[in-house]
N, C-alpha and C. Protein backbone atom coordinates (compact mmCIF):
# COMPACT_ATOMS: atom_id res chain seq x y z
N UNK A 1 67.00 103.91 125.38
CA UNK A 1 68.42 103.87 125.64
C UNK A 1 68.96 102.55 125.08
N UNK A 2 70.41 102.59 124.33
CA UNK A 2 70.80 101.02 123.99
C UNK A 2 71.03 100.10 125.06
N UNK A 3 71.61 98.96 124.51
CA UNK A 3 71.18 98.27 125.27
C UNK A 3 72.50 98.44 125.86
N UNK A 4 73.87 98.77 125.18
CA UNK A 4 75.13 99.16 125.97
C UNK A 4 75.29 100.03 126.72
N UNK A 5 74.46 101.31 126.65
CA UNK A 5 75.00 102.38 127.24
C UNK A 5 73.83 102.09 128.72
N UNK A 6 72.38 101.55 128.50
CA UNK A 6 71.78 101.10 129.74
C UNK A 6 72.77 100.22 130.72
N UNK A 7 73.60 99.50 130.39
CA UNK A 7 74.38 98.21 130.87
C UNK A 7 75.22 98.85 131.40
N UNK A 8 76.29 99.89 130.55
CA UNK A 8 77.46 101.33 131.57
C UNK A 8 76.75 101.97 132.41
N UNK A 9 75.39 102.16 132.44
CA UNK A 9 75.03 103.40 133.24
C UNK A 9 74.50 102.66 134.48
N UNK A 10 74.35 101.12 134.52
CA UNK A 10 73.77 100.31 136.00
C UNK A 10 75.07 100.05 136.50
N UNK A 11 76.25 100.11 135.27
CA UNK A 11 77.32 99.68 136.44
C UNK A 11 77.88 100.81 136.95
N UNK A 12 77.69 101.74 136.15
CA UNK A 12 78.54 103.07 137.20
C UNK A 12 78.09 103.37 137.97
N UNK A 13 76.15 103.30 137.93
CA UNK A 13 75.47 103.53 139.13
C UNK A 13 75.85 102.77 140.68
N UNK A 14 76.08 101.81 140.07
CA UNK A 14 76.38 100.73 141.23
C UNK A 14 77.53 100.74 141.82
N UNK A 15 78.46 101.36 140.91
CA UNK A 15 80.05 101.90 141.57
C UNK A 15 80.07 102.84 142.21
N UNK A 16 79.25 104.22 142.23
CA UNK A 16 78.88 105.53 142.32
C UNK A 16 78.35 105.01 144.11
N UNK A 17 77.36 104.42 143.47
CA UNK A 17 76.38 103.80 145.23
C UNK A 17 77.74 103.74 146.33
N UNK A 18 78.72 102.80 145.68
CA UNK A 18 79.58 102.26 146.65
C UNK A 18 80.53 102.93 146.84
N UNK A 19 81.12 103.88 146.12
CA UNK A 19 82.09 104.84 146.54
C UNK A 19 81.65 106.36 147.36
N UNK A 20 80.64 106.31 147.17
CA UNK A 20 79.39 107.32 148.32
C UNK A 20 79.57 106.55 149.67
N UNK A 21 79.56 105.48 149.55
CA UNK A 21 78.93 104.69 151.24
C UNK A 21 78.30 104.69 150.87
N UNK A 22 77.29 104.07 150.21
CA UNK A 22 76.06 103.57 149.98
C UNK A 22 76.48 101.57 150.23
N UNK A 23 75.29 100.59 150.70
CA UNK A 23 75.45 99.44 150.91
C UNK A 23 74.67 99.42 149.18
N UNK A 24 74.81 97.98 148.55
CA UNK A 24 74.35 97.75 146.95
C UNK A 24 72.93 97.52 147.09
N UNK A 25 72.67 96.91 149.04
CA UNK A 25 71.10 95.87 148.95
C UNK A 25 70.33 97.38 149.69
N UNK A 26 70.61 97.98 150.29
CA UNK A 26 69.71 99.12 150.94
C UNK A 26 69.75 100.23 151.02
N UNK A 27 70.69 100.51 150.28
CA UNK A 27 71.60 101.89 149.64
C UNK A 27 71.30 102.68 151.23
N UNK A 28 71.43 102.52 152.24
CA UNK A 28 71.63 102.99 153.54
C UNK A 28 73.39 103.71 153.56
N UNK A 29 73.07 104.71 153.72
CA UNK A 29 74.48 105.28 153.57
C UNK A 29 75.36 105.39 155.51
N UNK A 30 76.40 105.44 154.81
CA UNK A 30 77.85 105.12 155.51
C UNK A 30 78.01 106.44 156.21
N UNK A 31 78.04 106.80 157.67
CA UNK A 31 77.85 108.30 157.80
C UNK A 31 79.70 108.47 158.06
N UNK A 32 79.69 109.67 157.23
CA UNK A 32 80.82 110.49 156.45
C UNK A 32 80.39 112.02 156.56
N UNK A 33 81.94 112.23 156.96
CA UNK A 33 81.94 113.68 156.95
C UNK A 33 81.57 114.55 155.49
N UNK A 34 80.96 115.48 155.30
CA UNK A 34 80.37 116.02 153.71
C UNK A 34 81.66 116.55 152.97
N UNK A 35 82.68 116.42 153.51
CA UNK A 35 84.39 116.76 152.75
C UNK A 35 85.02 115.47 152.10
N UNK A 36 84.23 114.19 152.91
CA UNK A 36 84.79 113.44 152.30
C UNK A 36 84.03 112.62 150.98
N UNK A 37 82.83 112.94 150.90
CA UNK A 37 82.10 112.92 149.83
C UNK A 37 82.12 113.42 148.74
N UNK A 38 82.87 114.61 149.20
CA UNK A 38 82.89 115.62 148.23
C UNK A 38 84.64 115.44 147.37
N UNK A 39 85.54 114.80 147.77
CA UNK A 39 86.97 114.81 147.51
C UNK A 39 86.38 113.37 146.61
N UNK A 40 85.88 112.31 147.66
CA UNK A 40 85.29 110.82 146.41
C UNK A 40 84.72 111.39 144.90
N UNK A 41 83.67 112.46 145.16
CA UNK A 41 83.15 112.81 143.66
C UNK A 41 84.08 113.58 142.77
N UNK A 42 85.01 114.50 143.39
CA UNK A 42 85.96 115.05 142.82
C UNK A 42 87.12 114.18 142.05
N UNK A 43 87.46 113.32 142.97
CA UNK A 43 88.40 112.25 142.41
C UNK A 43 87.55 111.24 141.57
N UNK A 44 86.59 110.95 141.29
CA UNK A 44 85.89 110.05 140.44
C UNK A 44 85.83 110.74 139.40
N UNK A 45 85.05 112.38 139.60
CA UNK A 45 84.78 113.11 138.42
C UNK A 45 86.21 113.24 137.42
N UNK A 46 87.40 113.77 138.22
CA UNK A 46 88.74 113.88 137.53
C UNK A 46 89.15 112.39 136.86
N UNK A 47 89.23 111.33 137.11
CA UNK A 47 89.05 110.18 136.97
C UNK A 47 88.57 109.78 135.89
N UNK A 48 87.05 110.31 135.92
CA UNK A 48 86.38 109.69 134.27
C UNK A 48 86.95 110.63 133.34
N UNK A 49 86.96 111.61 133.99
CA UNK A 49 87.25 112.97 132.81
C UNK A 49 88.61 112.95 131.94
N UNK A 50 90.03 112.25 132.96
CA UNK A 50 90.99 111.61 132.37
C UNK A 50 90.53 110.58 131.30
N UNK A 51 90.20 109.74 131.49
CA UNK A 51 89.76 108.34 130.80
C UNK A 51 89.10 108.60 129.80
N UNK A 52 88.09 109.07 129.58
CA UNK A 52 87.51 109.79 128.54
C UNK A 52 88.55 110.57 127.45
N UNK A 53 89.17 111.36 127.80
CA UNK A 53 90.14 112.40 127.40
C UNK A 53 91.85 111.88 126.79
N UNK A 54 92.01 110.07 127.31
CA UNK A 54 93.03 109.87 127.69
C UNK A 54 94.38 110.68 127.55
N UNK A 55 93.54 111.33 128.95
CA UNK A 55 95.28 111.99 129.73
C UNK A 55 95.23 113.28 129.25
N UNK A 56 94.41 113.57 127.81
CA UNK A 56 94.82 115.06 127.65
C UNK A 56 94.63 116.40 128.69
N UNK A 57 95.85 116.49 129.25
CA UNK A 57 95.22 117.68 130.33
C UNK A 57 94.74 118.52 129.47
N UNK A 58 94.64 118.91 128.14
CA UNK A 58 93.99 120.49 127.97
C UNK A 58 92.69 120.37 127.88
N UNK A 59 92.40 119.17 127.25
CA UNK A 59 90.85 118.99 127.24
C UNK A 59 90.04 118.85 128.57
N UNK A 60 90.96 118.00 129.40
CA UNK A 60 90.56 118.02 130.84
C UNK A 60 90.20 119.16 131.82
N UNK A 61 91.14 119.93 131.14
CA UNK A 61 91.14 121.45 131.73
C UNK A 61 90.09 122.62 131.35
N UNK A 62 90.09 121.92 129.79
CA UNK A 62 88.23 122.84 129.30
C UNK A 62 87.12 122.17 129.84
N UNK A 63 87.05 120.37 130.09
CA UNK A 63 85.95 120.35 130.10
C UNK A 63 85.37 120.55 131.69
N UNK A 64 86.35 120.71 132.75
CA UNK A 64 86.51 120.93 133.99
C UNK A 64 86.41 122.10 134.54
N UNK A 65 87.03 123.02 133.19
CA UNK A 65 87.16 124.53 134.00
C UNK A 65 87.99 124.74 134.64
N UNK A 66 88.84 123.63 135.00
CA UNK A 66 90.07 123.98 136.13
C UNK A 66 91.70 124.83 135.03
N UNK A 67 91.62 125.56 135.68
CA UNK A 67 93.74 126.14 135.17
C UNK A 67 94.33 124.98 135.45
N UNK A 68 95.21 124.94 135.13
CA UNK A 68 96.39 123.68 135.20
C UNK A 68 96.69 123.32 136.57
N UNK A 69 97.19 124.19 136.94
CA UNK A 69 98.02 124.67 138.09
C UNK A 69 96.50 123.57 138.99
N UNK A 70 95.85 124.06 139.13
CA UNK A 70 94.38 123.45 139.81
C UNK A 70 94.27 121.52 139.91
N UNK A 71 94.34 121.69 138.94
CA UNK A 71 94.14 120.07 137.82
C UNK A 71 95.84 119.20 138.55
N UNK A 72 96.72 120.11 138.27
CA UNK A 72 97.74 119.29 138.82
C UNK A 72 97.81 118.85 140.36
N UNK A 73 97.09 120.09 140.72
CA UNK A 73 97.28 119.66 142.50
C UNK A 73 96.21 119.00 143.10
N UNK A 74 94.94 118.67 142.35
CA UNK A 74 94.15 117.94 142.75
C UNK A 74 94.54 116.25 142.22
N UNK A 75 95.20 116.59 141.07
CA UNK A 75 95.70 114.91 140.65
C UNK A 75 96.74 114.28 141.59
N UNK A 76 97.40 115.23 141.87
CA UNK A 76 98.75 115.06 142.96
C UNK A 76 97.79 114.43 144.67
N UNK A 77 97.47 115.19 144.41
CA UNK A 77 96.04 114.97 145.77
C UNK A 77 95.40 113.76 145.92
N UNK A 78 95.19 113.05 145.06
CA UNK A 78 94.37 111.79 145.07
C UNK A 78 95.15 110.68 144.15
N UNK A 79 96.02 110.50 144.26
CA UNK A 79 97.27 109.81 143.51
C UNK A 79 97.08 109.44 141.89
N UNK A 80 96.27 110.48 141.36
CA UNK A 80 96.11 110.29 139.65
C UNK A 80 97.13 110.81 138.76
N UNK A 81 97.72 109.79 137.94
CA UNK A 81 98.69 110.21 137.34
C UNK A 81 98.30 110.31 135.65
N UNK A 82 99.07 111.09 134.88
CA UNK A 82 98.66 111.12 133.78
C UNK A 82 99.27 109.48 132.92
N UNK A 83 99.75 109.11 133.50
CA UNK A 83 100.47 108.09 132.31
C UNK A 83 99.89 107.18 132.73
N UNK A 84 98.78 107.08 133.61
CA UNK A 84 98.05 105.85 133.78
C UNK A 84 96.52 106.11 132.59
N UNK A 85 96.30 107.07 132.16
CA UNK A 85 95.43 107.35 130.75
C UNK A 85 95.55 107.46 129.31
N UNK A 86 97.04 107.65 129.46
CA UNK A 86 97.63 107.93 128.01
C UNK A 86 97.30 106.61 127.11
N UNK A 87 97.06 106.88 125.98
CA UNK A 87 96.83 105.21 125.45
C UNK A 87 96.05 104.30 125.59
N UNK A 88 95.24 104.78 126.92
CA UNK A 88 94.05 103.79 127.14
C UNK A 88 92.65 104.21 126.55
């Protein structure tokens, strides 16, 4: 693996740990209801998938699988906006 993409993949790991409830030193997790684990990975997953994509919902929408209609109300849902990807 390079030596950049090893270096992205310890820090997302390490972001990933902490937005789970995970602690960084004992990865002892944070007890959470399994809905709310599941809305964190959803909103992270939509998240990179914007950023990656910047902003294009259609691509977002193929590489997700979600209809629009879907994609909009989960962005609305977790306060992701498109004009915070555009351009970046």
């Amino acid at each position: 693996m390079k030596k950049i993409y090893k270096r992205e993949f310890e820090r997302n790991d390490k972001r990933h740990l902490l937005l789970f409830g995970y602690e960084e030193n004992n990865e002892k997790a944070i007890a959470k209801p399994l809905k709310e684990h599941v809305e964190a990975f959803e909103r992270m997953l939509i998240d990179n998938t914007m950023r990656r994509h910047k902003g294009s919902i259609q691509s977002v929408m193929a590489e997700l699988s979600l209809p629009r209609r879907t994609l909009n109300e989960k962005m609305a849902k977790y306060g992701l906006s498109r004009s915070n990807y555009v351009g970046s």
